[in-house]
N, C-alpha and C. Protein backbone atom coordinates (compact mmCIF):
# COMPACT_ATOMS: atom_id res chain seq x y z
N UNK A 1 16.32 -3.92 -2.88
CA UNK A 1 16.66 -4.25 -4.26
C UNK A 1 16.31 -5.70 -4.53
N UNK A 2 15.80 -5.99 -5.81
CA UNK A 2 15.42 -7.37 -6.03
C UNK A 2 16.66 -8.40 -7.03
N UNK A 3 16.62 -8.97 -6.52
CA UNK A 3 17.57 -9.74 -7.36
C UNK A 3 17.30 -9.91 -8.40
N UNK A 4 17.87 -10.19 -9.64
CA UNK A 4 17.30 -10.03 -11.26
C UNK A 4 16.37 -11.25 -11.48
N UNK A 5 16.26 -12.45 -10.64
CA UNK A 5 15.95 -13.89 -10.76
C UNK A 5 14.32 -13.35 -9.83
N UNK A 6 14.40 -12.17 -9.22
CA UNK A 6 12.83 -12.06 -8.55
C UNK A 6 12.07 -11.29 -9.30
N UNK A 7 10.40 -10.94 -8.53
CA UNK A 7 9.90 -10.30 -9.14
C UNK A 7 9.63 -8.92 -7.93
N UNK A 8 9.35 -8.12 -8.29
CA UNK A 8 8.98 -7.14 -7.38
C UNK A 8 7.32 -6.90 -7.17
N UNK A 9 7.02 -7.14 -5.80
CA UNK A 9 5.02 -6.94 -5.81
C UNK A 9 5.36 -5.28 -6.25
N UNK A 10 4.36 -4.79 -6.98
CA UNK A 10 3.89 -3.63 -6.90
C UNK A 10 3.02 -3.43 -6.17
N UNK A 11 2.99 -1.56 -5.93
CA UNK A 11 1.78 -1.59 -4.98
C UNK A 11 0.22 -1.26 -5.82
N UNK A 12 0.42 -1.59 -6.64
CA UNK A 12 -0.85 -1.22 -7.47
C UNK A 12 -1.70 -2.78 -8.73
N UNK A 13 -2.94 -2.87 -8.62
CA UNK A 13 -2.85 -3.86 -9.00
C UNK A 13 -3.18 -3.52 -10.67
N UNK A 14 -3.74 -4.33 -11.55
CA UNK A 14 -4.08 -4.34 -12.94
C UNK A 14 -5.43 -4.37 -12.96
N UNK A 15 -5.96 -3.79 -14.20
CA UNK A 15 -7.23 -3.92 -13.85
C UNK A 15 -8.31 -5.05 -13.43
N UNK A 16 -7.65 -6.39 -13.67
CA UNK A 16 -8.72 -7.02 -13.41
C UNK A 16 -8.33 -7.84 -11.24
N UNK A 17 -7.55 -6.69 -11.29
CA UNK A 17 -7.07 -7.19 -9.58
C UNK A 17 -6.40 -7.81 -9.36
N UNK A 18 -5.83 -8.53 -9.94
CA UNK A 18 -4.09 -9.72 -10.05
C UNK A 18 -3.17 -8.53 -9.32
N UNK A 19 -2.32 -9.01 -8.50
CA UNK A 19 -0.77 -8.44 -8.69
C UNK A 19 -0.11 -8.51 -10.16
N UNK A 20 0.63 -6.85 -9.48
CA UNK A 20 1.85 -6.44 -10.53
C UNK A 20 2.81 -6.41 -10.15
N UNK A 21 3.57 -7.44 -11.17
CA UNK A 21 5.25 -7.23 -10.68
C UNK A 21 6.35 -6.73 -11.61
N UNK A 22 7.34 -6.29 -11.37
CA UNK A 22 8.21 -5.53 -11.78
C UNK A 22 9.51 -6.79 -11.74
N UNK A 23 10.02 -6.79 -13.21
CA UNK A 23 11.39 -7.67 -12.75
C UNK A 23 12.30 -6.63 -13.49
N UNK A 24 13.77 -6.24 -12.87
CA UNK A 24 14.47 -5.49 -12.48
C UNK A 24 15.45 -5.95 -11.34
N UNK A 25 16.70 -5.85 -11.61
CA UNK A 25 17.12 -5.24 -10.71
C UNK A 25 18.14 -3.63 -10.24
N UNK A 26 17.47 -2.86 -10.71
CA UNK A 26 18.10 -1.59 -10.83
C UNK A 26 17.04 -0.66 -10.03
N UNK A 27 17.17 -0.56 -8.78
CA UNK A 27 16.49 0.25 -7.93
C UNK A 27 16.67 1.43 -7.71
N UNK A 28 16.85 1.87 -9.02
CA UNK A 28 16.85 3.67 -9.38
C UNK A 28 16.07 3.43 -10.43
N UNK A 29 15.55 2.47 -11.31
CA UNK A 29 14.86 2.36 -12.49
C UNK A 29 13.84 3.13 -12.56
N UNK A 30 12.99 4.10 -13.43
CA UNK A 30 11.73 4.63 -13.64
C UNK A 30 10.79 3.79 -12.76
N UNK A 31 10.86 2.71 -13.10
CA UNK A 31 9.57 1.60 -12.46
C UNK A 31 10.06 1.87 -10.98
N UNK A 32 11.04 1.16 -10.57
CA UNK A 32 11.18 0.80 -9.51
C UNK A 32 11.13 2.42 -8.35
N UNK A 33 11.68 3.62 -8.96
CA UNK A 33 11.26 5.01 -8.25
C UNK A 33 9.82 5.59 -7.99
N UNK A 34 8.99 4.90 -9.05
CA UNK A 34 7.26 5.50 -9.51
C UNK A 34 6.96 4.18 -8.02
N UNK A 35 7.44 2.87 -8.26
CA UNK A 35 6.52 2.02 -7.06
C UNK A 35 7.07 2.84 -5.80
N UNK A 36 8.37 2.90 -5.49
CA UNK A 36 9.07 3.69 -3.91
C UNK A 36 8.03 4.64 -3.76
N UNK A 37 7.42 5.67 -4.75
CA UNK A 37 6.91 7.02 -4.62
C UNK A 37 5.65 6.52 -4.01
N UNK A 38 4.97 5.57 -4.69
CA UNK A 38 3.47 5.55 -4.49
C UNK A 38 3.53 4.38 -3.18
N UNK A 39 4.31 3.87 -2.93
CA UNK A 39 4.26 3.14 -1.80
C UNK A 39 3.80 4.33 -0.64
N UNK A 40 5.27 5.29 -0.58
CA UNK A 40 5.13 6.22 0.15
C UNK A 40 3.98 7.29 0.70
N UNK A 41 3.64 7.53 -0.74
CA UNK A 41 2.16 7.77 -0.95
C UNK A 41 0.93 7.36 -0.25
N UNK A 42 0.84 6.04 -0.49
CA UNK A 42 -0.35 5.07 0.20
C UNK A 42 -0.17 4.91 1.91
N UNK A 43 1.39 5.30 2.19
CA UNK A 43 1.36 4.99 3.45
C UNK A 43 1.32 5.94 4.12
N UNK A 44 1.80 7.32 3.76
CA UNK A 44 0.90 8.32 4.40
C UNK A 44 -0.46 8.79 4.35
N UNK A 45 -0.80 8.31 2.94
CA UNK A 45 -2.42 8.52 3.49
C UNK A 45 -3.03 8.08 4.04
N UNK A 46 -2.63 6.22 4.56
CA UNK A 46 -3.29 5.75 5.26
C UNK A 46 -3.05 6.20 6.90
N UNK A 47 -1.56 7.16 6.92
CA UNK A 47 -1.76 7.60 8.34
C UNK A 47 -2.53 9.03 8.41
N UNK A 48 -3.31 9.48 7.44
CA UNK A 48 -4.16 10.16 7.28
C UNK A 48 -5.22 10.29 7.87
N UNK A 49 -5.54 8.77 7.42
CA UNK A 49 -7.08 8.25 7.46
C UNK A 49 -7.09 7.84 9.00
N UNK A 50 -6.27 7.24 9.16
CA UNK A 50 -5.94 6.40 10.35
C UNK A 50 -6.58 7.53 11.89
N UNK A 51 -6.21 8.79 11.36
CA UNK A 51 -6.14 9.91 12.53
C UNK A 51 -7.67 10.34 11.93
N UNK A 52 -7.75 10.56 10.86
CA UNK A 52 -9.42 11.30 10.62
C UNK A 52 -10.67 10.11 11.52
N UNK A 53 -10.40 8.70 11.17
CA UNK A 53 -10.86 7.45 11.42
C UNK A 53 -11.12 7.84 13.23
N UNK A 54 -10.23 8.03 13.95
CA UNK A 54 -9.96 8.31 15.43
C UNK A 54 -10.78 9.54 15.72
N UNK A 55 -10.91 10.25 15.17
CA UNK A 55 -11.56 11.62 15.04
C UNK A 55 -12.93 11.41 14.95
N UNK A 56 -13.41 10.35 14.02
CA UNK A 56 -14.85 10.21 13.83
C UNK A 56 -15.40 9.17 14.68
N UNK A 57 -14.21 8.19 14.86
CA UNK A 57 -14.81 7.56 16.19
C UNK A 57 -15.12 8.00 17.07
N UNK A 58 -14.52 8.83 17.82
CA UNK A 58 -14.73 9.81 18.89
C UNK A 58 -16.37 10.23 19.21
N UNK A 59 -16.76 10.21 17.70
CA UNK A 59 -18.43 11.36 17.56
C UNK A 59 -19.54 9.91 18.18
N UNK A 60 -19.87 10.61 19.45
CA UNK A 60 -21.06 9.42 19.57
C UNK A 60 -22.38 9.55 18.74
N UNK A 61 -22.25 10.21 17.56
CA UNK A 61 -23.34 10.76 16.83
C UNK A 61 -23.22 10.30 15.02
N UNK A 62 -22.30 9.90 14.82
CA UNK A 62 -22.05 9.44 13.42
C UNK A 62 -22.91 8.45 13.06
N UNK A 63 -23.10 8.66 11.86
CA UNK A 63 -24.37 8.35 11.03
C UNK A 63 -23.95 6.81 10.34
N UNK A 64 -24.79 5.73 10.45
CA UNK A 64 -24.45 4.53 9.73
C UNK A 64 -23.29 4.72 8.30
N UNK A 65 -24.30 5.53 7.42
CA UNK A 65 -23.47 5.98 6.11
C UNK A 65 -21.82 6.45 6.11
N UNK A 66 -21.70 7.13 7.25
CA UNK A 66 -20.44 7.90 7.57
C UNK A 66 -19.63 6.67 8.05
N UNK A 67 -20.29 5.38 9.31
CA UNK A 67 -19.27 4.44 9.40
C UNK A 67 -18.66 4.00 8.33
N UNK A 68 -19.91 3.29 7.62
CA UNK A 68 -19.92 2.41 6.40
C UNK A 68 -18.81 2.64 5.76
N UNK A 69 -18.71 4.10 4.95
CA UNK A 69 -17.68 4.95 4.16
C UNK A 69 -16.13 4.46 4.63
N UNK A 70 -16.19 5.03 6.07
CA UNK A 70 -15.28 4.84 6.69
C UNK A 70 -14.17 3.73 7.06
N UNK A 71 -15.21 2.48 7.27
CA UNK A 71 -14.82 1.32 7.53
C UNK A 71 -14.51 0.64 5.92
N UNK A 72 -14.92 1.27 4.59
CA UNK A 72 -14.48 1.01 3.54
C UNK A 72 -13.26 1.56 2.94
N UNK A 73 -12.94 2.75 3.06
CA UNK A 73 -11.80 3.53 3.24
C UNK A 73 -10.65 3.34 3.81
N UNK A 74 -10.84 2.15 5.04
CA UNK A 74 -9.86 2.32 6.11
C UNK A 74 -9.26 0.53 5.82
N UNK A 75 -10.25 -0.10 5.05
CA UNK A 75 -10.01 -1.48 4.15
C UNK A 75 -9.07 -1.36 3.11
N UNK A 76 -9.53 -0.43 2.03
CA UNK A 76 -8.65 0.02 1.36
C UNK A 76 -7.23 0.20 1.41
N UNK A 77 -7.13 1.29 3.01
CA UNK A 77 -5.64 1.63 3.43
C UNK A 77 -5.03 0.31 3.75
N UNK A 78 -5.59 -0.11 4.54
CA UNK A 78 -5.39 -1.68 5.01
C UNK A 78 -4.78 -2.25 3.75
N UNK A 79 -5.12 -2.97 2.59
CA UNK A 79 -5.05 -3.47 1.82
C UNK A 79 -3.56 -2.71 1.03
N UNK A 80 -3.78 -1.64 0.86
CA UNK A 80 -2.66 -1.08 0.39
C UNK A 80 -1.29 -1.37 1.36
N UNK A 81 -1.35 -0.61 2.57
CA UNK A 81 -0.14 -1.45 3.54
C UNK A 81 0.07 -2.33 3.82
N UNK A 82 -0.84 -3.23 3.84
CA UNK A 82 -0.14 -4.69 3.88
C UNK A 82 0.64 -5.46 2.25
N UNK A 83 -0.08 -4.55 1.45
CA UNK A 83 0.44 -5.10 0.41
C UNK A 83 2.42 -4.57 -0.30
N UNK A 84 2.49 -3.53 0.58
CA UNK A 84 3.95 -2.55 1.05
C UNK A 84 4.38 -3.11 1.82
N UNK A 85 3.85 -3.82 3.33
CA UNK A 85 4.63 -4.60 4.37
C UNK A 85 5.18 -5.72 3.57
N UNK A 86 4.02 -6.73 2.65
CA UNK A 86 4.92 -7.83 1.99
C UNK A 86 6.14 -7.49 1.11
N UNK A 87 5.77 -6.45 0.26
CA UNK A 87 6.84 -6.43 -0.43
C UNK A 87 8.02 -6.14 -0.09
N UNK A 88 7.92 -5.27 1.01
CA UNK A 88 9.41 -4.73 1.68
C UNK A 88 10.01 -5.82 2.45
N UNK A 89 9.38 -6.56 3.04
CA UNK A 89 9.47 -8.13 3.67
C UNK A 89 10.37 -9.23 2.78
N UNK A 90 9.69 -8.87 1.49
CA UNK A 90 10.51 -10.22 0.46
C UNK A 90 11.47 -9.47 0.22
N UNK A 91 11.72 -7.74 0.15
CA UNK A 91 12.87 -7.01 -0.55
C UNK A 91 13.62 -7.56 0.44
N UNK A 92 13.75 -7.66 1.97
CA UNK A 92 14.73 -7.47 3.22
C UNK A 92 14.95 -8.80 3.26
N UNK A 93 14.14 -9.76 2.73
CA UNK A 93 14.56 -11.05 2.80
C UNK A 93 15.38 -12.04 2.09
N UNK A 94 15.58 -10.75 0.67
CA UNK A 94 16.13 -11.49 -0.62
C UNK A 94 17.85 -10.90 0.04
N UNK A 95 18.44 -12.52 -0.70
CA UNK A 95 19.97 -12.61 -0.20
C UNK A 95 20.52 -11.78 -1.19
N UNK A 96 21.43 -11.35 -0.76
CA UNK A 96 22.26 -9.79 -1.42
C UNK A 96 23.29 -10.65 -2.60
């Protein structure tokens, strides 16, 4: 929960790529349930990818294009969880 004086990172950015933040402090709010959901979201797909990623490494036969994809995909996930590790980081860090 964020204190009313913070802001909350979202996990999603705006279109021109800035962070989005949410100020709130009511962590049942519409906003604040839609970010919990899609956090959740992003972080299982990245343990998705994470296992398909292991899978295609495996192939001593994969095609430049197929890394490429891959290693862009797996940036992405990257980017998304770390951007969930910070926020849950400042949530656990903010004084109650």
């Amino acid at each position: 929960m964020t204190m009313s004086h913070e802001l909350r990172l979202l996990p999603w950015t705006g279109p021109d790529g800035k962070p989005c933040f949410l100020s709130t402090d009511d962590s049942d709010s519409y906003m604040s349930r839609l970010a919990d959901n899609t956090e959740s979201v992003q972080l299982g797909m990245a343990t998705e990818l994470l296992d398909r990623a292991l899978d295609m490494l495996a192939d001593t036969d994969m095609q430049p294009d197929n890394l490429r994809l891959l290693a862009t995909d797996l940036a992405g996930a990257l980017r998304d969880t770390l951007r969930v590790a910070t926020n849950r980081g400042h949530r656990l860090a903010a004084p109650e």
